[in-house]
Protein backbone atom coordinates (compact mmCIF):
# COMPACT_ATOMS: atom_id res chain seq x y z
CA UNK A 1 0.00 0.00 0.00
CA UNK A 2 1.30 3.20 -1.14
CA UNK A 3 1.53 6.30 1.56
CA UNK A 4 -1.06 8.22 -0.63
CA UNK A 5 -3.70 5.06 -0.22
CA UNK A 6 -2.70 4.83 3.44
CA UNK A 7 -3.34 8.82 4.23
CA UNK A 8 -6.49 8.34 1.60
CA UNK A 9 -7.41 5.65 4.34
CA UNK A 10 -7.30 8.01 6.72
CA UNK A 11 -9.06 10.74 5.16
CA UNK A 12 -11.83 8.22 4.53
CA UNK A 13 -11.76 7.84 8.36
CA UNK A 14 -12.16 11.18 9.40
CA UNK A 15 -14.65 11.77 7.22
CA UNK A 16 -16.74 9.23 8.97
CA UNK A 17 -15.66 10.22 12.64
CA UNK A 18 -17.05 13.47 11.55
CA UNK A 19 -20.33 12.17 10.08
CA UNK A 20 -20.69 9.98 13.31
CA UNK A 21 -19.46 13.12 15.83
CA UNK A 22 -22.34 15.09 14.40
CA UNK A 23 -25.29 12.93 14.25
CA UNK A 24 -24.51 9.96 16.25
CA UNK A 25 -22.91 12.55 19.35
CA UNK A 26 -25.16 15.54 18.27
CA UNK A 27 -21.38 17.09 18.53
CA UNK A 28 -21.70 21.08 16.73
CA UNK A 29 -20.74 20.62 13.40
CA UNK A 30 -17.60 23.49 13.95
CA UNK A 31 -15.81 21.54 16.75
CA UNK A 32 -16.51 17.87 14.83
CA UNK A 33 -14.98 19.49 11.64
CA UNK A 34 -12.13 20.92 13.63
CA UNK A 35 -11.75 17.04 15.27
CA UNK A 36 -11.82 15.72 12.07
CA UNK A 37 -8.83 17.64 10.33
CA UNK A 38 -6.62 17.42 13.37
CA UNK A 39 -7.07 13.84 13.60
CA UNK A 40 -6.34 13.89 9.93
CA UNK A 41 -3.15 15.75 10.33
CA UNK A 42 -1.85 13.51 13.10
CA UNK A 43 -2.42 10.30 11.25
CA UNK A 44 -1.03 11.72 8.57
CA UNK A 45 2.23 12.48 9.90
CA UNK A 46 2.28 16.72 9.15
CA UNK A 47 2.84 16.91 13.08
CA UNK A 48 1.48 19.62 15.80
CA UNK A 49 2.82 22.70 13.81
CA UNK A 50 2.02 21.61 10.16
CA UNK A 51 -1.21 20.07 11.04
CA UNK A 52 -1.98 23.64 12.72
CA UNK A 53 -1.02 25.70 10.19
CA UNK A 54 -2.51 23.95 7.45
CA UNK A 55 -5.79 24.10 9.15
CA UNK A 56 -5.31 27.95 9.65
CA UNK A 57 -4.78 28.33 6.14
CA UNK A 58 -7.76 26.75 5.05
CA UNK A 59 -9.83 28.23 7.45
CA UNK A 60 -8.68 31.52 7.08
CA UNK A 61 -8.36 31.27 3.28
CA UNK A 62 -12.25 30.18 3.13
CA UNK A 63 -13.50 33.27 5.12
CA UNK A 64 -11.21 35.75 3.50
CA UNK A 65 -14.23 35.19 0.46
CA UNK A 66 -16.95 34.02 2.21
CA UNK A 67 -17.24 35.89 5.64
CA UNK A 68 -17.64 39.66 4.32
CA UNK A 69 -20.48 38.22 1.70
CA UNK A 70 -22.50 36.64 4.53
CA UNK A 71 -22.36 39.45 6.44
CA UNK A 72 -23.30 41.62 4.22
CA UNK A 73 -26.37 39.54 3.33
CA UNK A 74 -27.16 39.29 6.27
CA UNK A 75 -27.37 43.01 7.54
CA UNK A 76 -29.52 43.14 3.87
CA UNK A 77 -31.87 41.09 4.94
CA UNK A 78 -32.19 42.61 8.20
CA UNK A 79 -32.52 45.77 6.92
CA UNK A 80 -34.90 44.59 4.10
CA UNK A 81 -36.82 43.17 6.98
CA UNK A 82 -37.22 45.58 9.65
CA UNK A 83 -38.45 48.65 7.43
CA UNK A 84 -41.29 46.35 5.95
CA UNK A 85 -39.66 45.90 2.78
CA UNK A 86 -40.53 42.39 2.37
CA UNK A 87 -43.61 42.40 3.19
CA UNK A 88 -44.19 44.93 0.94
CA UNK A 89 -42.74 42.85 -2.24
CA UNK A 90 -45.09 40.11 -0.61
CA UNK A 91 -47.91 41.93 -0.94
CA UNK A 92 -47.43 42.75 -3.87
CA UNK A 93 -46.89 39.17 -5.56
CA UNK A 94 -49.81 38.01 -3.81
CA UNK A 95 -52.25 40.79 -3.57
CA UNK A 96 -56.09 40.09 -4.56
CA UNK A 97 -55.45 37.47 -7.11
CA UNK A 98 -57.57 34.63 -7.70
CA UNK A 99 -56.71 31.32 -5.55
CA UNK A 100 -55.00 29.58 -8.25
CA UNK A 101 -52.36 31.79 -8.92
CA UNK A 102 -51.55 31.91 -5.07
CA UNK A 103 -48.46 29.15 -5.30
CA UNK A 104 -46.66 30.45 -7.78
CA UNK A 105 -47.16 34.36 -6.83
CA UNK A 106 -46.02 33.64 -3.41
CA UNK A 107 -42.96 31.04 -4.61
CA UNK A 108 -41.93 33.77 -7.03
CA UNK A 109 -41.82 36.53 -3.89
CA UNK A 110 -40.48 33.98 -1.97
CA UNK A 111 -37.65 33.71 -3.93
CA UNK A 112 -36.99 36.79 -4.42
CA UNK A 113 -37.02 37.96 -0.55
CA UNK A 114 -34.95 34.75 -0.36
CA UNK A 115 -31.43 36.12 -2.05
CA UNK A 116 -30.17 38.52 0.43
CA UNK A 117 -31.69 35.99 3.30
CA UNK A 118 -30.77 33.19 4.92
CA UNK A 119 -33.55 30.44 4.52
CA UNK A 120 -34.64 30.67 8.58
CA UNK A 121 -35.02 34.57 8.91
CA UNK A 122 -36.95 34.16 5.41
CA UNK A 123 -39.15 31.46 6.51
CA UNK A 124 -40.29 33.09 9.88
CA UNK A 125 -40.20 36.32 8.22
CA UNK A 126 -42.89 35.35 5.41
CA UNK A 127 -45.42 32.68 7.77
CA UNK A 128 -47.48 34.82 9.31
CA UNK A 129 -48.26 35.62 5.79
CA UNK A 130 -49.15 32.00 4.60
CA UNK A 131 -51.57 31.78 7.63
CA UNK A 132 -52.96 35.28 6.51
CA UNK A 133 -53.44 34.12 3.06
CA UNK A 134 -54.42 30.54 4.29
CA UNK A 135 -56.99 31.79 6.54
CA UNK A 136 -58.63 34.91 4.12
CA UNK A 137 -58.70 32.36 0.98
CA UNK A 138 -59.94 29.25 2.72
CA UNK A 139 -57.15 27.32 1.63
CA UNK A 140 -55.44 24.36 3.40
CA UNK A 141 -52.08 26.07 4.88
CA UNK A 142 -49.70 23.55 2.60
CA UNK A 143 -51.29 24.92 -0.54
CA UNK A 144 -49.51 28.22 0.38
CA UNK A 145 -46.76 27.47 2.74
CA UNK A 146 -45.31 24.57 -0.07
CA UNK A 147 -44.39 26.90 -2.57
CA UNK A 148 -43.24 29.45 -0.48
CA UNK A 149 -40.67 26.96 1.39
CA UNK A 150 -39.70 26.23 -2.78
CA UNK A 151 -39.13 29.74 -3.45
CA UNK A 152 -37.20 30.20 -0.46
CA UNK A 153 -35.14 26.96 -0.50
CA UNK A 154 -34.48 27.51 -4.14
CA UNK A 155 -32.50 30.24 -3.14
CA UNK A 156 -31.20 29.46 -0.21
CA UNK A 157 -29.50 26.02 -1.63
CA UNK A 158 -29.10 27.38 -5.22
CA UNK A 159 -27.75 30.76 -5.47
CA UNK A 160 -24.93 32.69 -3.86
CA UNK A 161 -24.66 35.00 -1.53
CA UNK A 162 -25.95 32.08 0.42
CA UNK A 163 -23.31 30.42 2.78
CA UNK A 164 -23.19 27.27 1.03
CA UNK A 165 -22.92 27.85 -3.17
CA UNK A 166 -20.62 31.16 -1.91
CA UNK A 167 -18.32 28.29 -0.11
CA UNK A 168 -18.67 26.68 -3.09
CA UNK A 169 -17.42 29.52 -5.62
CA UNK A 170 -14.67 30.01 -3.38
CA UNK A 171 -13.67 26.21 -3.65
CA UNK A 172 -13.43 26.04 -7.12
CA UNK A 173 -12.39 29.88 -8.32
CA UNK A 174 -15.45 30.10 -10.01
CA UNK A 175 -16.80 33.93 -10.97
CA UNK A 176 -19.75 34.94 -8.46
CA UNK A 177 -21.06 36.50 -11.43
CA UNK A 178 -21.47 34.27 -13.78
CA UNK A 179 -22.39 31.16 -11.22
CA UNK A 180 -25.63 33.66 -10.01
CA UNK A 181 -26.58 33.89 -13.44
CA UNK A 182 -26.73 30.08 -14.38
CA UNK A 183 -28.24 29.80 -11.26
CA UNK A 184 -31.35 32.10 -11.82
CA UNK A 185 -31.74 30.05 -15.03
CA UNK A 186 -31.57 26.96 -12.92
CA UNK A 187 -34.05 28.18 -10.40
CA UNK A 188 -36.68 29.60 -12.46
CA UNK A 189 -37.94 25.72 -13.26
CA UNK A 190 -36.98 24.47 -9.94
CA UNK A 191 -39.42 26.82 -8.40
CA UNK A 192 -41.83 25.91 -10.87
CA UNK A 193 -41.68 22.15 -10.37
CA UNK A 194 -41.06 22.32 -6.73
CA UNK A 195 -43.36 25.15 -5.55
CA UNK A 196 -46.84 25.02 -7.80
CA UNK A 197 -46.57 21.71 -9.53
CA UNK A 198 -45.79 19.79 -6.73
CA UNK A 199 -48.27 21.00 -4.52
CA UNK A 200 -50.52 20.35 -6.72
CA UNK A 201 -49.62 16.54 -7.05
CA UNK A 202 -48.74 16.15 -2.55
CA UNK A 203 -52.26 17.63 -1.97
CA UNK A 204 -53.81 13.79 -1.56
CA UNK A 205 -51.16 14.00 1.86
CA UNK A 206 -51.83 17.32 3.05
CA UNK A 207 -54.44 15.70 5.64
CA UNK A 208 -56.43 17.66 7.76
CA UNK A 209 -56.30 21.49 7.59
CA UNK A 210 -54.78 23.08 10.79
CA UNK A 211 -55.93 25.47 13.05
CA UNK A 212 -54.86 28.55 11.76
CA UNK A 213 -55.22 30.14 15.02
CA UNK A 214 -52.82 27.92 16.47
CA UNK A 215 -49.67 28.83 15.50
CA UNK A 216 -47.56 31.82 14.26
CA UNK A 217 -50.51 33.98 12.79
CA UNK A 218 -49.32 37.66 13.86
CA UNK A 219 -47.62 39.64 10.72
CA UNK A 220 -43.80 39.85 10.59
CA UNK A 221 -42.55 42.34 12.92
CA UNK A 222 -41.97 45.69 11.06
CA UNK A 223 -40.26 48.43 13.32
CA UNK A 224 -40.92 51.31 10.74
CA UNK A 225 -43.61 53.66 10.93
CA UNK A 226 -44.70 52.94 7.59
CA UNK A 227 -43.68 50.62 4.59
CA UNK A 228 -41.04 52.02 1.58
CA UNK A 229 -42.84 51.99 -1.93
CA UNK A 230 -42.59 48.57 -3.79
CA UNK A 231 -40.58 49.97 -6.68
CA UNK A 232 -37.63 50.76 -3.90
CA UNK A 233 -37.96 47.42 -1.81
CA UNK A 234 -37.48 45.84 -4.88
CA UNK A 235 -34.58 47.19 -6.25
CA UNK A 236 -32.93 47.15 -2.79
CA UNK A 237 -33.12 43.44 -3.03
CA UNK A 238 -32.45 43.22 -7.23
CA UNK A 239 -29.15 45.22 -7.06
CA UNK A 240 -26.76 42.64 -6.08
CA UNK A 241 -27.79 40.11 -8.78
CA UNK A 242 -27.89 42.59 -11.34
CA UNK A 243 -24.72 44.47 -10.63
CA UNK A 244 -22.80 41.26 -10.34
CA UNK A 245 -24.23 39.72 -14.06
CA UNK A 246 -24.07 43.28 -15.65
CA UNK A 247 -20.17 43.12 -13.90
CA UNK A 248 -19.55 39.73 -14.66
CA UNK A 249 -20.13 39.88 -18.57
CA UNK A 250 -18.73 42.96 -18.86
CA UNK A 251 -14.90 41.87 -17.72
CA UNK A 252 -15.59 39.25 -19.86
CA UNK A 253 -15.99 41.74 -23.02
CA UNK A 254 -14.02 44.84 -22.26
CA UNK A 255 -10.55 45.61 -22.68
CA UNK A 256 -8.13 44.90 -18.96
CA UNK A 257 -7.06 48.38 -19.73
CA UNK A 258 -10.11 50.66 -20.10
CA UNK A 259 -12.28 52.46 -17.79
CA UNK A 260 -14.83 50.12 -18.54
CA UNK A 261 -13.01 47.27 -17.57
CA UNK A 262 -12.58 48.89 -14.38
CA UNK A 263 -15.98 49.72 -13.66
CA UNK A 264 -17.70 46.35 -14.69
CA UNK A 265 -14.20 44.64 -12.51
CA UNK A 266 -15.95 46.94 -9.60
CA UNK A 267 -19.56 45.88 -10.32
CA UNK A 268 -18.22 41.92 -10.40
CA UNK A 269 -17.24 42.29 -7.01
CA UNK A 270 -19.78 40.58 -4.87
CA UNK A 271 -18.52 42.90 -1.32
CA UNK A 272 -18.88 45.94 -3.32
CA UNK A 273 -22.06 45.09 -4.63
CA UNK A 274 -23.62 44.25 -1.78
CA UNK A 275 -22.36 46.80 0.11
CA UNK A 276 -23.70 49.49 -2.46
CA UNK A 277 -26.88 47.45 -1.48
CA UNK A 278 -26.79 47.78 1.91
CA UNK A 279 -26.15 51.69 1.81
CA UNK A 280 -29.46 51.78 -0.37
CA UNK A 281 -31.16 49.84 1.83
CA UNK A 282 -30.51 52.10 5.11
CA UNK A 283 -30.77 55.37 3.33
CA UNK A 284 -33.38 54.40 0.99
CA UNK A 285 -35.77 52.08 2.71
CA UNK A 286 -34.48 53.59 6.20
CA UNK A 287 -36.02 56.92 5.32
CA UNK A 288 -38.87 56.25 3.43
CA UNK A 289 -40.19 53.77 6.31
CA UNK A 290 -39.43 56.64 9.16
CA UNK A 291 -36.64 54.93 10.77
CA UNK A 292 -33.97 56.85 12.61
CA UNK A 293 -30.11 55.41 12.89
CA UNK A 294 -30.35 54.22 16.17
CA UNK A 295 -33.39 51.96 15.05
CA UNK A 296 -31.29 51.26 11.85
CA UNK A 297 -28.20 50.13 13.93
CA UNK A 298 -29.98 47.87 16.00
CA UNK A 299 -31.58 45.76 12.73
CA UNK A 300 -28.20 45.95 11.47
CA UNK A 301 -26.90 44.47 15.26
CA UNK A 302 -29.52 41.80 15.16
CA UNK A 303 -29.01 40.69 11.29
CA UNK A 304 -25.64 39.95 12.48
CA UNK A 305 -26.31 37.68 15.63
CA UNK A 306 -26.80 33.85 13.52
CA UNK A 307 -24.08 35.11 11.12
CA UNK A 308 -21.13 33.71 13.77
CA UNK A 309 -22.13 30.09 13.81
CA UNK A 310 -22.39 29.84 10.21
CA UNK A 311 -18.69 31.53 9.30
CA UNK A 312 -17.52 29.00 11.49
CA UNK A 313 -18.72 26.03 10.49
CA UNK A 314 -17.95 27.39 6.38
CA UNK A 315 -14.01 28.09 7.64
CA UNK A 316 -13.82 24.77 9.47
CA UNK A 317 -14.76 22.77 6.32
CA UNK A 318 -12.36 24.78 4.53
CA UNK A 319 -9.34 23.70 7.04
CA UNK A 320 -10.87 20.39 6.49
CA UNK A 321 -10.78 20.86 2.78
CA UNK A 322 -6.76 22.32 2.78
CA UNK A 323 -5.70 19.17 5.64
CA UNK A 324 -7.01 16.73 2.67
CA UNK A 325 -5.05 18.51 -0.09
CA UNK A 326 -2.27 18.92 2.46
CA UNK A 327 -2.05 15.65 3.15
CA UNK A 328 -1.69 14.21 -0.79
CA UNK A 329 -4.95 13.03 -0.90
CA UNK A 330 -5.72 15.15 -3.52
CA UNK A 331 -3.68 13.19 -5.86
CA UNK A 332 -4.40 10.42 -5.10
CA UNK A 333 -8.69 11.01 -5.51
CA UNK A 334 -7.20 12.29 -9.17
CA UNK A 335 -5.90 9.63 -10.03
CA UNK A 336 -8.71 7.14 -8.87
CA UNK A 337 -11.01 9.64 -10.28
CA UNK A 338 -9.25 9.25 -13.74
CA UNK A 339 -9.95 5.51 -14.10
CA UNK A 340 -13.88 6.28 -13.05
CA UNK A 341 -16.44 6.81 -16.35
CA UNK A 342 -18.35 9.35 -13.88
CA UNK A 343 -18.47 13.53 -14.93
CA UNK A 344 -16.79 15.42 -12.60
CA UNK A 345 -20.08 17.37 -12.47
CA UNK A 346 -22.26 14.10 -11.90
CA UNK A 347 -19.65 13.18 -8.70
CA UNK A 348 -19.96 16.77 -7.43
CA UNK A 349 -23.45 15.88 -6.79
CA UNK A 350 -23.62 12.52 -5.74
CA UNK A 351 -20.41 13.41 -3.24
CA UNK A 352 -22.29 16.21 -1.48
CA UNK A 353 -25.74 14.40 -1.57
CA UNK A 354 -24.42 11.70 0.34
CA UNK A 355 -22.46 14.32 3.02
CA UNK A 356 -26.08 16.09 3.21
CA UNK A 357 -27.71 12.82 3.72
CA UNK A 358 -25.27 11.63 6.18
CA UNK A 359 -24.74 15.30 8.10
CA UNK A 360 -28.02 16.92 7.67
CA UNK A 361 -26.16 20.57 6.86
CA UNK A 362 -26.63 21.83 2.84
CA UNK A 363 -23.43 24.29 4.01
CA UNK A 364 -21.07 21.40 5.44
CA UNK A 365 -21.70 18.91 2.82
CA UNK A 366 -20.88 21.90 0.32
CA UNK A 367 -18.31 23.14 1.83
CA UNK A 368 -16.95 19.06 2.17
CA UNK A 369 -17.74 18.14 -1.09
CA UNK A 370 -16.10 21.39 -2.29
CA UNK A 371 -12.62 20.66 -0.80
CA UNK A 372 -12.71 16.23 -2.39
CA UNK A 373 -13.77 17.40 -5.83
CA UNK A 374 -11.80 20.76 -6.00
CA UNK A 375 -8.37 19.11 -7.32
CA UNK A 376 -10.11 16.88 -9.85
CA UNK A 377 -11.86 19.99 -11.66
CA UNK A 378 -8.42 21.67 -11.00
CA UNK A 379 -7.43 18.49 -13.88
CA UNK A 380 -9.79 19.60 -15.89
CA UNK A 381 -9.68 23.18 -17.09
CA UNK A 382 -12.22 22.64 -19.85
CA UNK A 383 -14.79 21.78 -17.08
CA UNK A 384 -17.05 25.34 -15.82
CA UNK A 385 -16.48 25.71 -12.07
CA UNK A 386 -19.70 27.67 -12.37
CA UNK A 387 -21.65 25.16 -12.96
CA UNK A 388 -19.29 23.06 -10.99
CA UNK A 389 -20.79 24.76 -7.71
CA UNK A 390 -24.61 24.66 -9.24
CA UNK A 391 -23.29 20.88 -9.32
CA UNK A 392 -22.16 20.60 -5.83
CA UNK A 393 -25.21 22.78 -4.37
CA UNK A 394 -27.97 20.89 -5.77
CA UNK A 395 -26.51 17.83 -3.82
CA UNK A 396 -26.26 19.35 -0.81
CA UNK A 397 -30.14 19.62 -0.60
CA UNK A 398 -31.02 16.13 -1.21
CA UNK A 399 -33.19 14.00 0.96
CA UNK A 400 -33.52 16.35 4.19
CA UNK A 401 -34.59 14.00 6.85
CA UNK A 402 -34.51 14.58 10.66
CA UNK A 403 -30.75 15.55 11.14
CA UNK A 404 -31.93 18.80 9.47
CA UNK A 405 -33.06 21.95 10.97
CA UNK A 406 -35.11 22.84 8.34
CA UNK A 407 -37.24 19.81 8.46
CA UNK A 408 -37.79 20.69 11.98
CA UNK A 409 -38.65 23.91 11.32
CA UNK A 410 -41.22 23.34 8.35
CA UNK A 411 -42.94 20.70 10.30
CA UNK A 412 -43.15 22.47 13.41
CA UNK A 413 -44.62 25.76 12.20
CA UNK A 414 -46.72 24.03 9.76
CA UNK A 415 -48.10 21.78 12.30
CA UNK A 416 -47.28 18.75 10.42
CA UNK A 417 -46.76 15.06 11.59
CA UNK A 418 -42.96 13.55 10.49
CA UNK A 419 -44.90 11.70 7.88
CA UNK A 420 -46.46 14.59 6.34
CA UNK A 421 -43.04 16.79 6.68
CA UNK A 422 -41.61 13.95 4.59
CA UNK A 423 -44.26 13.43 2.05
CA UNK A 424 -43.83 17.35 1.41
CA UNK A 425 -40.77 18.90 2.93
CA UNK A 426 -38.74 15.72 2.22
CA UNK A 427 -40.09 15.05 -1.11
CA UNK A 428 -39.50 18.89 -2.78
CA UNK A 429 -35.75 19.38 -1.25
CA UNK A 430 -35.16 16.16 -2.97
CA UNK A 431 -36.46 16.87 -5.96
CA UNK A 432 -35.22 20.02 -5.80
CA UNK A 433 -31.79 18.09 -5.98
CA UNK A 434 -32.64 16.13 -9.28
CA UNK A 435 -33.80 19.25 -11.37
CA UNK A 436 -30.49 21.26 -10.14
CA UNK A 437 -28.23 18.32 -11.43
CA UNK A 438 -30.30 18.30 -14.50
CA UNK A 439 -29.95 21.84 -15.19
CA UNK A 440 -26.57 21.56 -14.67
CA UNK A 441 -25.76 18.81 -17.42
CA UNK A 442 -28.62 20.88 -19.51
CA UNK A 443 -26.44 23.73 -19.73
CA UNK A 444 -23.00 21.87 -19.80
CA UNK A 445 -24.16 21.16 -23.51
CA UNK A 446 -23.73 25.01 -24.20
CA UNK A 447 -21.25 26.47 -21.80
């Protein structure tokens, strides 16, 4: 046995100490990660002060990309949040329109409330409104609160700034830009599929309606005096996207020279763009909804409170990801990988599917997934890292079960058994998986 299938071996191991650690010992996913990658070093041989470093490195390497874009999406969606913004955009999707256009109104402002916000600040955000809905149009609280987990989820699991596909861009040096953009074409019939379609098709499990007295029927709390106008809530949250595709094709057609260059290089940025966001967002929707700075400080302050424990657990994956590269594995998954008939893009998904099955988190199996399949698109420069991340993504969604938050979550303020949550919640994330990998290979035909 050579030393790279030995320290393979080993990798192999601490992959699975770290799968057990989690759900087996309930252990946080930060400190089992951490485990993992010294245990790794160790075996390996790199010693105390390699095995250290080498976790430092990834760790601070990963965050260096990741950690001002979550912020910053984060104090967004705060923002977007406390002024009444998204409720406004709500409204206006929904509005007075007849029943059946209800799922896919409410999935399509769903998803859009859903880029600057992570998926649990969205989804408590935007249930008091499927109750509202639920209870004014007599419908069963699935038929609205399906599509609006789809729209929400869809962005959440599919599109950067989110923690896990902006892990994922960092992993594979792929341009924010362009990765957004073949993600919005990506989501567009996810959304479709999972949101309206598919709640059209689970209704036969839906069972009983619930009391929609019971739970969480109060509004989302606004602390503005009064809501912006749509057309500014709207852009607020449009901006990023837009400035980064706009950027993103730009460098790609300008001169490295020109003043163009330079201003589409600036647009490309993803910090700069949402930062230019989040300026809008407190002067713009700030004023408009009566706010003063102090009130605008403390959104801001509470945006950034559930921003810690997700940097952490991104930049421990990463140190995970660098003590497998440091250690040769790297190589040697290369050259195995060679002698497999499987696309790079097809293993993407199938390695971070199983992770998500196994570890119940869409932004550790990315992040995991990210670091094993990283040197064998590095073989491969014909292969998009763009779609390399959709790739990697759309498996880290598949088949949430019980060791996931989310399923919790959705079951809980749905007030759904475990079998419903499965039939519904279980069913759309994983078919939400399928349609991502099949836009992927879609548009590997043309890219």
């Amino acid at each position: 046995m050579t030393t790279g299938q030995l320290h393979l071996i080993f990798a192999a191991v601490a992959i699975v100490l770290v799968v057990v650690a989690i759900v087996k010992l309930k252990m946080n996913p930060f400190l089992a990660l951490l485990l993992g990658a010294v245990l790794l070093g160790f075996a390996s041989g790199l010693g105390v002060e390699g095995t250290v470093d080498a976790f430092e490195s990834g760790f601070g390497g990963t965050l260096s990309d990741t950690a001002p874009v979550i912020g910053l999406g984060s104090l967004l969606g705060a923002i977007i949040t406390g002024t009444g913004g998204a409720n406004r955009i709500a409204d206006a999707f929904v509005g007075k329109r007849p029943v059946r256009w209800i799922p896919i109104s409410i999935g399509v402002a769903a998803l859009i409330i859903g880029l600057p916000n992570i998926f649990d600040v969205s989804f408590v955000m935007l249930v008091p409104l499927a109750y509202a809905l639920a209870r004014r149009t007599g419908s069963h609280l699935l038929f609205i609160g399906m599509p609006l987990a789809a729209g929400l989820y869809t962005a959440h699991g599919l599109l950067p700034p989110h923690p896990a596909p902006t892990a994922a861009v960092s992993a594979y040096h792929a341009s924010f830009g362009l990765t957004l953009a073949f993600g919005l074409i990506i989501a567009v019939p996810t959304l479709i599929l999972c949101g309206p379609a598919l709640t059209r098709f689970t209704r036969r499990w839906f069972g009983p309606p619930p009391d929609l007295d019971a739970g969480p029927a109060a509004g989302a709390e606004e602390k503005g005096e009064r809501r912006p106008p749509l057309w500014l809530a709207l852009g607020v949250v449009l901006l990023p996207p837009v400035l980064l595709v706009i950027g993103a094709f730009g460098v790609d057609n300008t001169s490295g020279h020109g003043v163009a260059h330079t201003i589409f290089s600036f647009c490309d940025d993803p910090v700069v763009a949402l930062l230019l966001s989040v300026l809008v967002a407190m002067f713009g929707l700030g004023r408009t909804s009566g706010m003063g700075a102090a009130q605008l400080q403390g959104i801001a302050t509470s945006g950034l409170e559930t921003v810690g424990p997700v940097l952490l657990i991104v930049g421990a994956g990463g140190g995970l990801a660098k003590m497998l590269s440091k250690t040769g594995v790297s190589a040697v998954i290369v050259d195995f990988a060679q002698g497999w008939h499987i696309p790079a893009l097809v293993l993407a998904w199938v390695v971070a599917a199983l992770l998500r099955i196994c570890l119940g988190s869409a932004t550790v199996s990315t992040v995991t997934a990210a670091g094993i399949v990283a040197p064998i698109a590095a073989a491969n420069p014909a292969l998009s890292p763009e779609l390399l991340v959709l790739a990697t993504a759309s498996g880290s969604v598949m088949l949430s079960h019980v060791n996931d938050s989310g399923f919790w979550l959705f079951k809980e303020y749905f007030q759904l058994s475990v079998k419903q949550t499965f039939r519904t919640w279980t069913l759309m994330l994983s078919l939400q998986s399928v349609i991502g990998l099949a836009g992927v290979l879609v548009l590997s035909l043309f890219v």
